[in-house]
C-alpha atoms as a PDB file:
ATOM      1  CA  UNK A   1      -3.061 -17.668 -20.303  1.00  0.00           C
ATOM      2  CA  UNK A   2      -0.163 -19.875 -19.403  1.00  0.00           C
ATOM      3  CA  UNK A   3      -0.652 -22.429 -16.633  1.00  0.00           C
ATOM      4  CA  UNK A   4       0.906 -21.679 -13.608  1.00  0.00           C
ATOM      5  CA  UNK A   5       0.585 -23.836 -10.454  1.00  0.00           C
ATOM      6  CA  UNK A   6       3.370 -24.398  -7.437  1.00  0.00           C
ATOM      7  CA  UNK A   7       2.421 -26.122  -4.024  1.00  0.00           C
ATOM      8  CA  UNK A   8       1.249 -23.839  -0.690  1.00  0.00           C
ATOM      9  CA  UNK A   9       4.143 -24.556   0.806  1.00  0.00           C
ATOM     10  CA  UNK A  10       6.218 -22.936  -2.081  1.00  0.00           C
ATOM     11  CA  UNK A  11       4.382 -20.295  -2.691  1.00  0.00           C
ATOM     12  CA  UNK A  12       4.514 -19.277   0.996  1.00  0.00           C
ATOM     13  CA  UNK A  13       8.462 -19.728   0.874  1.00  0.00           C
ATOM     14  CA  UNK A  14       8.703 -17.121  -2.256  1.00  0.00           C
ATOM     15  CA  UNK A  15      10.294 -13.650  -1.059  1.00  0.00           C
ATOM     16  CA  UNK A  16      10.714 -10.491  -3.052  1.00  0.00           C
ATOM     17  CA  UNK A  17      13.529 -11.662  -5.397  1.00  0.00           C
ATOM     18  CA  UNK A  18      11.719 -14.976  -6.418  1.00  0.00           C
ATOM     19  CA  UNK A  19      11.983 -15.495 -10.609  1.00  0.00           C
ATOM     20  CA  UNK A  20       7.875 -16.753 -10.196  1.00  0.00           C
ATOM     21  CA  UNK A  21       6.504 -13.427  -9.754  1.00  0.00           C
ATOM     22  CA  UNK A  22       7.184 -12.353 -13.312  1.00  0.00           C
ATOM     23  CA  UNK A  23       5.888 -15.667 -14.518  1.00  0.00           C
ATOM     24  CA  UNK A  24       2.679 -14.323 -16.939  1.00  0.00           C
ATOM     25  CA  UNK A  25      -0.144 -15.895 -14.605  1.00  0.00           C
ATOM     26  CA  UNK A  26       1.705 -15.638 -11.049  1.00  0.00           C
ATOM     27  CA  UNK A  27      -0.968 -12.780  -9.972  1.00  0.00           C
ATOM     28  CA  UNK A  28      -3.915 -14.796 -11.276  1.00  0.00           C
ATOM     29  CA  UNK A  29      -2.306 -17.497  -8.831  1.00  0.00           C
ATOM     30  CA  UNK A  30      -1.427 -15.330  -6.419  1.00  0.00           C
ATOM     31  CA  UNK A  31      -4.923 -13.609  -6.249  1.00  0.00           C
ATOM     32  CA  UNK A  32      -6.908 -17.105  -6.707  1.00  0.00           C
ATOM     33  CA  UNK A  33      -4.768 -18.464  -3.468  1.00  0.00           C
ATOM     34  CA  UNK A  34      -5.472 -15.611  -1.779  1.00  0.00           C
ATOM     35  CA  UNK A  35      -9.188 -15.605  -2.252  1.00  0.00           C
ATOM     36  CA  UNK A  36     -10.003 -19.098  -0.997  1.00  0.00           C
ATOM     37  CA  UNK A  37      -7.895 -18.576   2.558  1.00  0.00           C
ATOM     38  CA  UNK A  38     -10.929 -18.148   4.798  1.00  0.00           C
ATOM     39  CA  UNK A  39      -9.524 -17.456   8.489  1.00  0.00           C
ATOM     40  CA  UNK A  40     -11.221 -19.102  11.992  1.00  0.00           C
ATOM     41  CA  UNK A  41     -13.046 -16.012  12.870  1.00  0.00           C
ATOM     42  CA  UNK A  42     -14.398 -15.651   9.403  1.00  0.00           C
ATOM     43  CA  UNK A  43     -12.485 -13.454   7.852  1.00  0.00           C
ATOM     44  CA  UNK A  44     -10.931 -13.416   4.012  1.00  0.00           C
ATOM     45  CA  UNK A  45      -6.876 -12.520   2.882  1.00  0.00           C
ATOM     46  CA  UNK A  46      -8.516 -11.170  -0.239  1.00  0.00           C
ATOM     47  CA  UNK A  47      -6.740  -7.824  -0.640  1.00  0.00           C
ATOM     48  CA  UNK A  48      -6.323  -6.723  -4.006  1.00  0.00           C
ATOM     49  CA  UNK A  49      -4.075  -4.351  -5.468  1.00  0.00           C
ATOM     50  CA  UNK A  50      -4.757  -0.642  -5.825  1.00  0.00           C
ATOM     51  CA  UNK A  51      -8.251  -0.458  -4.421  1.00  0.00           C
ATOM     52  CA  UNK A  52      -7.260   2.096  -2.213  1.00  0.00           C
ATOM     53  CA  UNK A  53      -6.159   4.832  -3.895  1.00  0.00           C
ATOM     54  CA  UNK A  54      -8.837   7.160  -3.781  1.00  0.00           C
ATOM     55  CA  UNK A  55      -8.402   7.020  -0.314  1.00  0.00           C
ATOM     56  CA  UNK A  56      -4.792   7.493  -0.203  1.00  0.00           C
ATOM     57  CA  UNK A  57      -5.023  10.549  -2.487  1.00  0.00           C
ATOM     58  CA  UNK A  58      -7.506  12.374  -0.018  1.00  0.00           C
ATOM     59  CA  UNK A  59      -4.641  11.638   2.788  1.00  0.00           C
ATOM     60  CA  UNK A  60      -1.910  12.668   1.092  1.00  0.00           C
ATOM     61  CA  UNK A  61      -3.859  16.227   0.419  1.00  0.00           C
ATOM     62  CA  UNK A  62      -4.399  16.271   4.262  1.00  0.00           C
ATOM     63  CA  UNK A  63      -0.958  15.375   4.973  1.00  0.00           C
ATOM     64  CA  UNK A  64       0.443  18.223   2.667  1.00  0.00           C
ATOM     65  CA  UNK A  65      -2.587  20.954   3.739  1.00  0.00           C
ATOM     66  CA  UNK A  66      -1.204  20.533   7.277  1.00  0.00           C
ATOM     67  CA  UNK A  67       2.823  19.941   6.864  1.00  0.00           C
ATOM     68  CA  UNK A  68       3.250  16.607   7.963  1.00  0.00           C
ATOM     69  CA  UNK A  69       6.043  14.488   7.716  1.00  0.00           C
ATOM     70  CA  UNK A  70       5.164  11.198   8.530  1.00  0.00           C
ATOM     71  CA  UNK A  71       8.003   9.130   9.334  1.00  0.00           C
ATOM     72  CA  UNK A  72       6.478   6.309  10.854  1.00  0.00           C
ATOM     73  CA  UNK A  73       2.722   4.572   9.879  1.00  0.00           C
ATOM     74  CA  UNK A  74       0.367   1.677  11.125  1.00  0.00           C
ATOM     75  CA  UNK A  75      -1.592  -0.435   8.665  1.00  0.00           C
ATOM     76  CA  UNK A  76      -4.608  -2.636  10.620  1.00  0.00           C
ATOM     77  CA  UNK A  77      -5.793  -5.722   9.464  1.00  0.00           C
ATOM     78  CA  UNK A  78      -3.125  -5.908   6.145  1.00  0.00           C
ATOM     79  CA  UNK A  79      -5.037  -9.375   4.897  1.00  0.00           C
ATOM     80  CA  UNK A  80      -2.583 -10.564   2.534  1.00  0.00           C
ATOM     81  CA  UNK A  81      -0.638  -6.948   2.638  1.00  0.00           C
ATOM     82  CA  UNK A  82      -1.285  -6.541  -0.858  1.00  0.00           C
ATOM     83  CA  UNK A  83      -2.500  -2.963  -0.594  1.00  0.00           C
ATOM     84  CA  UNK A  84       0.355  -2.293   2.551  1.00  0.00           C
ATOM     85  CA  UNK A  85       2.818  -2.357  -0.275  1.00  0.00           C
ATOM     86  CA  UNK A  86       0.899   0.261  -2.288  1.00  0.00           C
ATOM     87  CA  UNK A  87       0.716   1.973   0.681  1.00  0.00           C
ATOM     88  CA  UNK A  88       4.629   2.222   0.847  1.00  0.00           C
ATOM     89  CA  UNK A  89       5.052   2.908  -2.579  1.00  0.00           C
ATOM     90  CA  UNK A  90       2.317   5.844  -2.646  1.00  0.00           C
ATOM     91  CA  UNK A  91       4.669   7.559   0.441  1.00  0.00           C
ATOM     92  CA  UNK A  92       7.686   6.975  -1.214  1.00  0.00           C
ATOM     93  CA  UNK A  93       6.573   8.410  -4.728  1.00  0.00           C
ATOM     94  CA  UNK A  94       5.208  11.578  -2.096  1.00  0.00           C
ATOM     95  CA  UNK A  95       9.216  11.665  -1.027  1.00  0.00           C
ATOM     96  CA  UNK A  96       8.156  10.213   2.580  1.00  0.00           C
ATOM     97  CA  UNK A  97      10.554   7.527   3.343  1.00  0.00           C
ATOM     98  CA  UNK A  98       8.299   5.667   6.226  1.00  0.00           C
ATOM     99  CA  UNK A  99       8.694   2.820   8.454  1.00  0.00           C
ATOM    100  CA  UNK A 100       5.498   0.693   8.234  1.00  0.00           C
ATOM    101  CA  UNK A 101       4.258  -1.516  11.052  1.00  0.00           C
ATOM    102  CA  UNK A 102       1.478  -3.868   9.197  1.00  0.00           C
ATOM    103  CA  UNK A 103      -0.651  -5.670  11.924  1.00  0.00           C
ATOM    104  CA  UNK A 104      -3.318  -8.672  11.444  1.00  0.00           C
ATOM    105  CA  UNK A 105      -5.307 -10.990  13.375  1.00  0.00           C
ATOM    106  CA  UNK A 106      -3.871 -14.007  11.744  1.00  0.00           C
ATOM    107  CA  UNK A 107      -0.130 -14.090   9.861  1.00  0.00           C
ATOM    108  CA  UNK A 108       1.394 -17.079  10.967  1.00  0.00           C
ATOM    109  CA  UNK A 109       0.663 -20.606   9.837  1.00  0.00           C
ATOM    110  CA  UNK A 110       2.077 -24.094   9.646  1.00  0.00           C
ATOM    111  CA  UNK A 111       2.218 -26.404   6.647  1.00  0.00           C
ATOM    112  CA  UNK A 112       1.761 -30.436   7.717  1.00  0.00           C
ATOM    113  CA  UNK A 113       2.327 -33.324   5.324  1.00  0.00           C
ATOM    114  CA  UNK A 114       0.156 -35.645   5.994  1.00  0.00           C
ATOM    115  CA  UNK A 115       1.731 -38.250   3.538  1.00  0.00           C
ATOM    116  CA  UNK A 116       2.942 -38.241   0.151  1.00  0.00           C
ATOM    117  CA  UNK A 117      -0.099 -37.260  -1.780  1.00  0.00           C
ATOM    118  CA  UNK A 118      -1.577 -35.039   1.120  1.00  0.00           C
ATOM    119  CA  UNK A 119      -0.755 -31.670   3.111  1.00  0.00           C
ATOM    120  CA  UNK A 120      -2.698 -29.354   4.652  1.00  0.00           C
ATOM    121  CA  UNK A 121      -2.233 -25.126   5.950  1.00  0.00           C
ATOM    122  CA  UNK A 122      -3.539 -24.791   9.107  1.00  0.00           C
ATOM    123  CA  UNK A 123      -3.780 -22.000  11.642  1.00  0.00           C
ATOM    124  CA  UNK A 124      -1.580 -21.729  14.887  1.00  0.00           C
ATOM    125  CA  UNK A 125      -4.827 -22.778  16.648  1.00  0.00           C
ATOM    126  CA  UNK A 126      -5.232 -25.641  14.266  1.00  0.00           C
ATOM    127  CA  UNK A 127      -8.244 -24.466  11.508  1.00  0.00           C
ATOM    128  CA  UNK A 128      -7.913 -25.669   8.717  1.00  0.00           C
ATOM    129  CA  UNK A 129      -6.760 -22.995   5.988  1.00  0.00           C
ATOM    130  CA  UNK A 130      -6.260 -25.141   2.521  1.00  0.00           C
ATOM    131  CA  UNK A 131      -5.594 -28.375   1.515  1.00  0.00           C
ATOM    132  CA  UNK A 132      -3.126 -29.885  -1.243  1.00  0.00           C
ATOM    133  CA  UNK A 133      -3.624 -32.802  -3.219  1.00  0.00           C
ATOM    134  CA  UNK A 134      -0.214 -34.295  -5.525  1.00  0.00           C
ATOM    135  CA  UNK A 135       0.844 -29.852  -5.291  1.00  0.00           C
ATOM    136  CA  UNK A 136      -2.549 -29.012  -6.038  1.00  0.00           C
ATOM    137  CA  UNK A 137      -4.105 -26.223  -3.795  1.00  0.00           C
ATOM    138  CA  UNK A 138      -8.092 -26.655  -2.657  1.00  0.00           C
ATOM    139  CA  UNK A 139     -10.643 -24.515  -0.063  1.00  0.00           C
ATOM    140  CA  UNK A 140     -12.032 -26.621   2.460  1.00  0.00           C
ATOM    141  CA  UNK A 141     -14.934 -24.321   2.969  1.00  0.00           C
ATOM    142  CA  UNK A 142     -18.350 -24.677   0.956  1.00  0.00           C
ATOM    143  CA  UNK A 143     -20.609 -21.819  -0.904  1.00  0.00           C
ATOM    144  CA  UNK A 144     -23.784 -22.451  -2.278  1.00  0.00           C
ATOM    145  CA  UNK A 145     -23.148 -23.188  -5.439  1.00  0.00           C
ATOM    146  CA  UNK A 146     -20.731 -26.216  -3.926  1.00  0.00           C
ATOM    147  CA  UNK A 147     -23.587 -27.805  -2.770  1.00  0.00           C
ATOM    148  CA  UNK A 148     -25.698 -27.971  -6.402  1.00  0.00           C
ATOM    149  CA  UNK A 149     -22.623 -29.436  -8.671  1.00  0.00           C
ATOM    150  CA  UNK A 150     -21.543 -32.124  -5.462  1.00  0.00           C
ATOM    151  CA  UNK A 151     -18.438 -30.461  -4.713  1.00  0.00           C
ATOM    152  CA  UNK A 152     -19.372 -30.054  -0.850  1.00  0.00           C
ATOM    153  CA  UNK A 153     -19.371 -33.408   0.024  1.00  0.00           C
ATOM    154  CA  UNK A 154     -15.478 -34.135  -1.337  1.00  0.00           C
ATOM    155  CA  UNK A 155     -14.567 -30.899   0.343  1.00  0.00           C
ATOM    156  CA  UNK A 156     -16.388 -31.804   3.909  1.00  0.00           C
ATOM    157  CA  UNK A 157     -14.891 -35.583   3.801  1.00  0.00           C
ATOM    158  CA  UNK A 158     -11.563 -34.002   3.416  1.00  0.00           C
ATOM    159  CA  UNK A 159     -11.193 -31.729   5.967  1.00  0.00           C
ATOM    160  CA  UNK A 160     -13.092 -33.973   8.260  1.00  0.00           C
ATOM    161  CA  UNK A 161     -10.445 -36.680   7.356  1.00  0.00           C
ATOM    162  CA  UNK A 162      -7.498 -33.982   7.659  1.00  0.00           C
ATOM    163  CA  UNK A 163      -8.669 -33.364  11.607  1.00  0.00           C
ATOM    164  CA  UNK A 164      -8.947 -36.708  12.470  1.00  0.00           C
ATOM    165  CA  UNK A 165      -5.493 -37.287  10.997  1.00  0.00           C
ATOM    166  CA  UNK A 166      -4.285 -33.969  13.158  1.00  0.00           C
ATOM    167  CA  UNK A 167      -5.384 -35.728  16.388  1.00  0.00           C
ATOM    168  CA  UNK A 168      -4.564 -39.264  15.257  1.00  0.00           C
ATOM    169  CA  UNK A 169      -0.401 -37.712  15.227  1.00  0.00           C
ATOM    170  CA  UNK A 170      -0.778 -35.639  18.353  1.00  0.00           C
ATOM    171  CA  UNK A 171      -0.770 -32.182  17.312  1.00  0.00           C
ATOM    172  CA  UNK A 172      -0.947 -29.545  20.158  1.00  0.00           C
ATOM    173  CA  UNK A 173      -2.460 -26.359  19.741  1.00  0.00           C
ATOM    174  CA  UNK A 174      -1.895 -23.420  19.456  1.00  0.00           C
ATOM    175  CA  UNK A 175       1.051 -24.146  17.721  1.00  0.00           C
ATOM    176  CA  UNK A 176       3.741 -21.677  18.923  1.00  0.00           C
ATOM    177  CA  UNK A 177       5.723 -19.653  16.193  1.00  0.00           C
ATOM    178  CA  UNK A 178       9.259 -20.056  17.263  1.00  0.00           C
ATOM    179  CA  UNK A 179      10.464 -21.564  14.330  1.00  0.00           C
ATOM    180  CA  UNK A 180       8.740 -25.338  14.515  1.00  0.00           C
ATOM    181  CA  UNK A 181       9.966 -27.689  11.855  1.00  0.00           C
ATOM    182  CA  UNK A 182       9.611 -31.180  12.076  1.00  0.00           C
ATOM    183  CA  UNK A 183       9.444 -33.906   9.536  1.00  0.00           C
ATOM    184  CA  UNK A 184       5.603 -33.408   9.846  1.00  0.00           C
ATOM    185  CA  UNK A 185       5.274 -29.640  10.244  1.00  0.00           C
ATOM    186  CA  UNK A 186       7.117 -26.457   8.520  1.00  0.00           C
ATOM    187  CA  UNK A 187       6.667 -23.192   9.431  1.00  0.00           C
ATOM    188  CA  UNK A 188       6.100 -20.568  11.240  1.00  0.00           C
ATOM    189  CA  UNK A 189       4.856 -19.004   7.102  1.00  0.00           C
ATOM    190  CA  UNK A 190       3.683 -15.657   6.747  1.00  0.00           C
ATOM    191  CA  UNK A 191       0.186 -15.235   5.043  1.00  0.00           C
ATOM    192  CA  UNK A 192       1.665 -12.278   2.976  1.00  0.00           C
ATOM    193  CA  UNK A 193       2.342 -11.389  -0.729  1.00  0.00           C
ATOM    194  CA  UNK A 194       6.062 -12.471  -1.922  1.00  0.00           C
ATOM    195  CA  UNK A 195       7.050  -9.003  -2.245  1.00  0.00           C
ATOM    196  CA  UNK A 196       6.374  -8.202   1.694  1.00  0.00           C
ATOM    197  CA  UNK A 197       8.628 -10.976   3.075  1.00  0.00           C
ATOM    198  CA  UNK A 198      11.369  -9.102   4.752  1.00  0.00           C
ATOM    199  CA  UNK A 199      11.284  -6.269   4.017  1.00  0.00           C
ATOM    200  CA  UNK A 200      13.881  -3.772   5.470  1.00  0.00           C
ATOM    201  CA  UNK A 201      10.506  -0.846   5.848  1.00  0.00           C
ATOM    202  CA  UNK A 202       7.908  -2.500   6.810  1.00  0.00           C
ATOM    203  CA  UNK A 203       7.390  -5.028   9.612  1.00  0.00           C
ATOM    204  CA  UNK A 204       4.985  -7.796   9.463  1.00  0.00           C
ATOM    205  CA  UNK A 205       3.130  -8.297  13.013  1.00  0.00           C
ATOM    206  CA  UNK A 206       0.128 -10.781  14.201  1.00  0.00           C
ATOM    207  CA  UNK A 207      -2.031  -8.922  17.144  1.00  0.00           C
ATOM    208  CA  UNK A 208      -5.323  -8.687  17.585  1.00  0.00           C
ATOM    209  CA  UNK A 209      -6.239  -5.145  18.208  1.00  0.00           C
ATOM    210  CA  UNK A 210      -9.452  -5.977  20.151  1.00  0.00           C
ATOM    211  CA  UNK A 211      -7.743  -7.940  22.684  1.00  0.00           C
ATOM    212  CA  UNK A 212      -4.257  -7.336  22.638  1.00  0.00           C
ATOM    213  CA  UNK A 213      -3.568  -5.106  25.883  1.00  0.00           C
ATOM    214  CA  UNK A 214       0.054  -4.142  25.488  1.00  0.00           C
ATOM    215  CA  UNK A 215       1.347  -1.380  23.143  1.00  0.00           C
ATOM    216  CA  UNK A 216       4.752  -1.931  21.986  1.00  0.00           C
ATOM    217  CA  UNK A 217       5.254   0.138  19.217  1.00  0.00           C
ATOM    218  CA  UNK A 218       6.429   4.091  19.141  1.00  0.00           C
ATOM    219  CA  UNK A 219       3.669   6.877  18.333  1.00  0.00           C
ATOM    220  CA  UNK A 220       2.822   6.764  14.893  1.00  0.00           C
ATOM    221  CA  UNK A 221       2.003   9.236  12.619  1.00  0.00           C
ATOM    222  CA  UNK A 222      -0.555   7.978  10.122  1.00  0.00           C
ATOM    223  CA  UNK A 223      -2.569   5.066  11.167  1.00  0.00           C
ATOM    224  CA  UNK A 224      -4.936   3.199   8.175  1.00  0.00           C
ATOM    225  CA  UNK A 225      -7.797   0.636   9.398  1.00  0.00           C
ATOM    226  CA  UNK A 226      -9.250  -0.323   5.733  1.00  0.00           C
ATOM    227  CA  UNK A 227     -12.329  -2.046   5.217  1.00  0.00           C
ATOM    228  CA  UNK A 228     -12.193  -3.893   9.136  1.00  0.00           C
ATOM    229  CA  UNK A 229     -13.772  -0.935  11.347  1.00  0.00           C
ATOM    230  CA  UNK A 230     -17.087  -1.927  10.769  1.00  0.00           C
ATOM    231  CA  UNK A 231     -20.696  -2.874  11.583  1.00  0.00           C
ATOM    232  CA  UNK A 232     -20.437  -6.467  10.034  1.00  0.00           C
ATOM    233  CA  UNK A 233     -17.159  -7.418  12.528  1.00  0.00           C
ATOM    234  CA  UNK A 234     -18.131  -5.612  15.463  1.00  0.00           C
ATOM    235  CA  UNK A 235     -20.214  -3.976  17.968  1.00  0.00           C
ATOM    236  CA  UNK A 236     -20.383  -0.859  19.153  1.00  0.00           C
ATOM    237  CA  UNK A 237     -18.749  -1.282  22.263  1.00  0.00           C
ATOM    238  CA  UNK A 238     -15.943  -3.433  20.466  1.00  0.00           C
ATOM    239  CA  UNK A 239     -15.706  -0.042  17.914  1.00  0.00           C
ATOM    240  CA  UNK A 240     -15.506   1.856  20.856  1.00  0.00           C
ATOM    241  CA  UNK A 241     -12.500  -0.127  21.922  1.00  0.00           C
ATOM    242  CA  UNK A 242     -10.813   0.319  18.995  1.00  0.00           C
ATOM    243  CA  UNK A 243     -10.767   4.038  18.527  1.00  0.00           C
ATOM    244  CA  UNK A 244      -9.832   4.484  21.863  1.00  0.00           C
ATOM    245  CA  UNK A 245      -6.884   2.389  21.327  1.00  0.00           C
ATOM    246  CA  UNK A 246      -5.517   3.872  18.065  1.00  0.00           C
ATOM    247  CA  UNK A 247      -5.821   7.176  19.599  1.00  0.00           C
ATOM    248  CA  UNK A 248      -3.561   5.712  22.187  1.00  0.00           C
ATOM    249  CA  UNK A 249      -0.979   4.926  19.048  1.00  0.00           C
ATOM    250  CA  UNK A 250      -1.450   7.540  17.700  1.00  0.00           C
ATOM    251  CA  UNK A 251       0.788  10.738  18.296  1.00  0.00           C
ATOM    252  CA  UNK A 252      -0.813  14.297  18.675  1.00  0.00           C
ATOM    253  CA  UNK A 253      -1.741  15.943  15.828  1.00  0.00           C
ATOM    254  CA  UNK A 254      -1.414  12.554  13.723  1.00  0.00           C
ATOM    255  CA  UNK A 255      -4.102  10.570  11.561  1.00  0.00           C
ATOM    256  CA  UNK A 256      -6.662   8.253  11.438  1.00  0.00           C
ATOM    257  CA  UNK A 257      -7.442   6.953   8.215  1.00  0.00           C
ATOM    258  CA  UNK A 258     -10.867   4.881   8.160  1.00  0.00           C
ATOM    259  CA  UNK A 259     -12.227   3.434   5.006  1.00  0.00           C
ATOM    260  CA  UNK A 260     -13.979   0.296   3.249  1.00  0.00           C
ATOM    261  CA  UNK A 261     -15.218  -0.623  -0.261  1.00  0.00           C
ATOM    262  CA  UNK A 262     -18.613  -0.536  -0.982  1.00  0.00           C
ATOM    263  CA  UNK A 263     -21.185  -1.325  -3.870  1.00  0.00           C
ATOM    264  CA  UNK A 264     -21.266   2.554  -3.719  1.00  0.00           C
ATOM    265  CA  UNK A 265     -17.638   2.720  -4.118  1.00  0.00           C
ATOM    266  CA  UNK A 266     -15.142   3.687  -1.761  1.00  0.00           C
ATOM    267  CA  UNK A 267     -16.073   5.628   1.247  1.00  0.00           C
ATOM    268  CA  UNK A 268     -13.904   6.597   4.229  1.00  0.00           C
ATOM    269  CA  UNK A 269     -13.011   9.865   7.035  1.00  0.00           C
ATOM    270  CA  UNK A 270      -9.661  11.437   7.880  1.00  0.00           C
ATOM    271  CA  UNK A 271      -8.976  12.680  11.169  1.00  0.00           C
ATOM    272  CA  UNK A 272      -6.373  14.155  13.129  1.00  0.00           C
ATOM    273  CA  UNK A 273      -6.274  13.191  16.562  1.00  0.00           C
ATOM    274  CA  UNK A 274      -6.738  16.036  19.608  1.00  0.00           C
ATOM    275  CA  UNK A 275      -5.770  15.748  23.765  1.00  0.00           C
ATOM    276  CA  UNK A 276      -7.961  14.071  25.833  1.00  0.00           C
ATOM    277  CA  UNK A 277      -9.134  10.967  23.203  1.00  0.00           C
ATOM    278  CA  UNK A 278     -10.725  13.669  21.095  1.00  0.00           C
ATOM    279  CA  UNK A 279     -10.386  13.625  17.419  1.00  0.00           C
ATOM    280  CA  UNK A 280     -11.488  16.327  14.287  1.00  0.00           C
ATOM    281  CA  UNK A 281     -12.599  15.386  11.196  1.00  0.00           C
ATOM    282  CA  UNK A 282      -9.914  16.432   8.530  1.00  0.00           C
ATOM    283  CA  UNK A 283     -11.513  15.222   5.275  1.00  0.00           C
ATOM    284  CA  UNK A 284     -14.458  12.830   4.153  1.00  0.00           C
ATOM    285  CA  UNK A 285     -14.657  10.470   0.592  1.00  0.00           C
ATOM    286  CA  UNK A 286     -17.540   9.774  -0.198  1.00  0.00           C
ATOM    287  CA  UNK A 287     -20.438   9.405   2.467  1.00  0.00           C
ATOM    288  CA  UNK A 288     -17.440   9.061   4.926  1.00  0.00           C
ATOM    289  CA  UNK A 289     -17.324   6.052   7.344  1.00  0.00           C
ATOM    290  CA  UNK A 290     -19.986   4.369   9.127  1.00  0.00           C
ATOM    291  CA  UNK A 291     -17.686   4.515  12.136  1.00  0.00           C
ATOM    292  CA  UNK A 292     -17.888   8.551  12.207  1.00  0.00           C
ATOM    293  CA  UNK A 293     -19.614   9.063  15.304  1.00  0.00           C
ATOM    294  CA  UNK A 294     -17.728   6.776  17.384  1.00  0.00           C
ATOM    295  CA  UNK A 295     -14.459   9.401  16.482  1.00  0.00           C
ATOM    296  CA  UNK A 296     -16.376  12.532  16.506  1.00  0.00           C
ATOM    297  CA  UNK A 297     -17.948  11.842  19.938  1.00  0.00           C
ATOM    298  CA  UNK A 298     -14.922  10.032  21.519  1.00  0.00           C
END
């Protein structure tokens, strides 16, 4: 396989029309950087392409069984947006020309050079995301396997080293993403593919749905929360929360999509949303969702 390597901050400047992406190993980049960009709360921007089309074949058979025409859909917790963009191709091969409104917990980070040799990705609140070293891209977390060939240590003294030298040049955070750039920090960047960067149908927005209180968008028609609504992020009464609030977003008669990958394989539940917060189950993959109940009694 050809080498391929460009710096963070490049790759997060690359938009739709960018020669890179047909470079023979850009996705094997593209996925790698990806899969090392651990978020503060814990979370990965692993998304990988087409792993939800099962799921997107069982709504499209709901949409068409009951004569929708979506015009306008939601997609929660996009990661990297990797499977957003299948998303928006699968409606537009289905003749539905939508407007997408893409939402996650964390989109917008900063790039600081730290000197000539060093810069760091960090978070608006100031976690550090990934390190480069001479262009070269590295995790700052540690797995288990770190710790048995001695790559732990390097990777601890360096972001250790990275957040004294954050505080050491007076760094406020949360950084605020109106378009900082100084000689020490670029950015606002978006922690989305290349081929989502502006694009005219689907819009790119950081909220957290748990605690975000205002709702500025226009009912929706289809809403998708893949592989977030579940046991291993929240409680019940956060889960609770959430149903209740894309019920809210949701116009009558529209859908719910709720899904995630398993060892199993993919499992998920449709359903179509009813007055008074109530919802019906249109159509199941699988064992359906874990989430079920909370719908199905809301």
């Amino acid at each position: 396989m050809p080498s391929f390597n460009i710096s963070t901050e490049s790759f997060l400047s690359l938009d739709a029309h960018s020669e890179l992406i047909g470079h023979a190993s850009f996705n094997h980049f593209s996925n790698n950087f990806w899969g090392e960009i651990k978020t503060s709360n814990d979370t990965w921007k692993t998304t990988l392409e087409n792993r939800l089309n099962l799921v997107d074949d069982a709504l499209f058979k709901v949409i068409e069984d009951n004569h929708l025409s979506p015009t306008i859909a939601m997609d929660v917790a996009i990661s990297s947006g990797a499977t957003t963009l299948d998303w928006y191709r699968a409606f537009m091969r289905h003749g539905m020309d939508v407007r997408i409104i893409a939402i996650d917990r964390v989109v917008h980070c900063y790039v600081v050079r730290l000197n000539r040799w060093l810069s760091t990705l960090i978070e608006q609140n100031g976690h550090v995301l990934r390190f480069d070293i001479s262009g070269r891209g590295y995790r700052p977390w540690r797995n288990r396997r770190d710790y048995f060939t001695g790559a732990a240590l390097p990777r601890i003294l360096m972001e250790q080293y990275i957040k004294w030298q954050l505080r050491k040049r007076g760094l406020h955070f949360p950084i605020r993403s109106s378009g900082t750039s100084t000689s020490l920090t670029s950015g606002p960047y978006q922690m989305i593919v290349p081929e989502l960067r502006n694009h005219p149908q689907i819009s790119v927005v950081e909220e957290d749905v748990l605690t975000s209180s205002d709702n500025p968008y226009p009912a929706v028609d289809v809403i998708r929360l893949a592989n977030v609504l579940q046991h291993g992020y929240f409680n019940d009464g956060q889960i609770q929360t959430i149903v209740k609030k894309m019920h809210s977003r949701c116009r009558l008669g529209g859908l719910i999509v709720v899904c995630r990958n398993t060892s199993e394989g993919l499992e998920g539940s449709i359903f179509s949303t009813l007055p008074d917060g109530r919802f019906n189950l249109e159509s199941r993959l699988g064992a359906g969702s874990e989430v079920e109940p909370f719908f199905l009694r809301s």
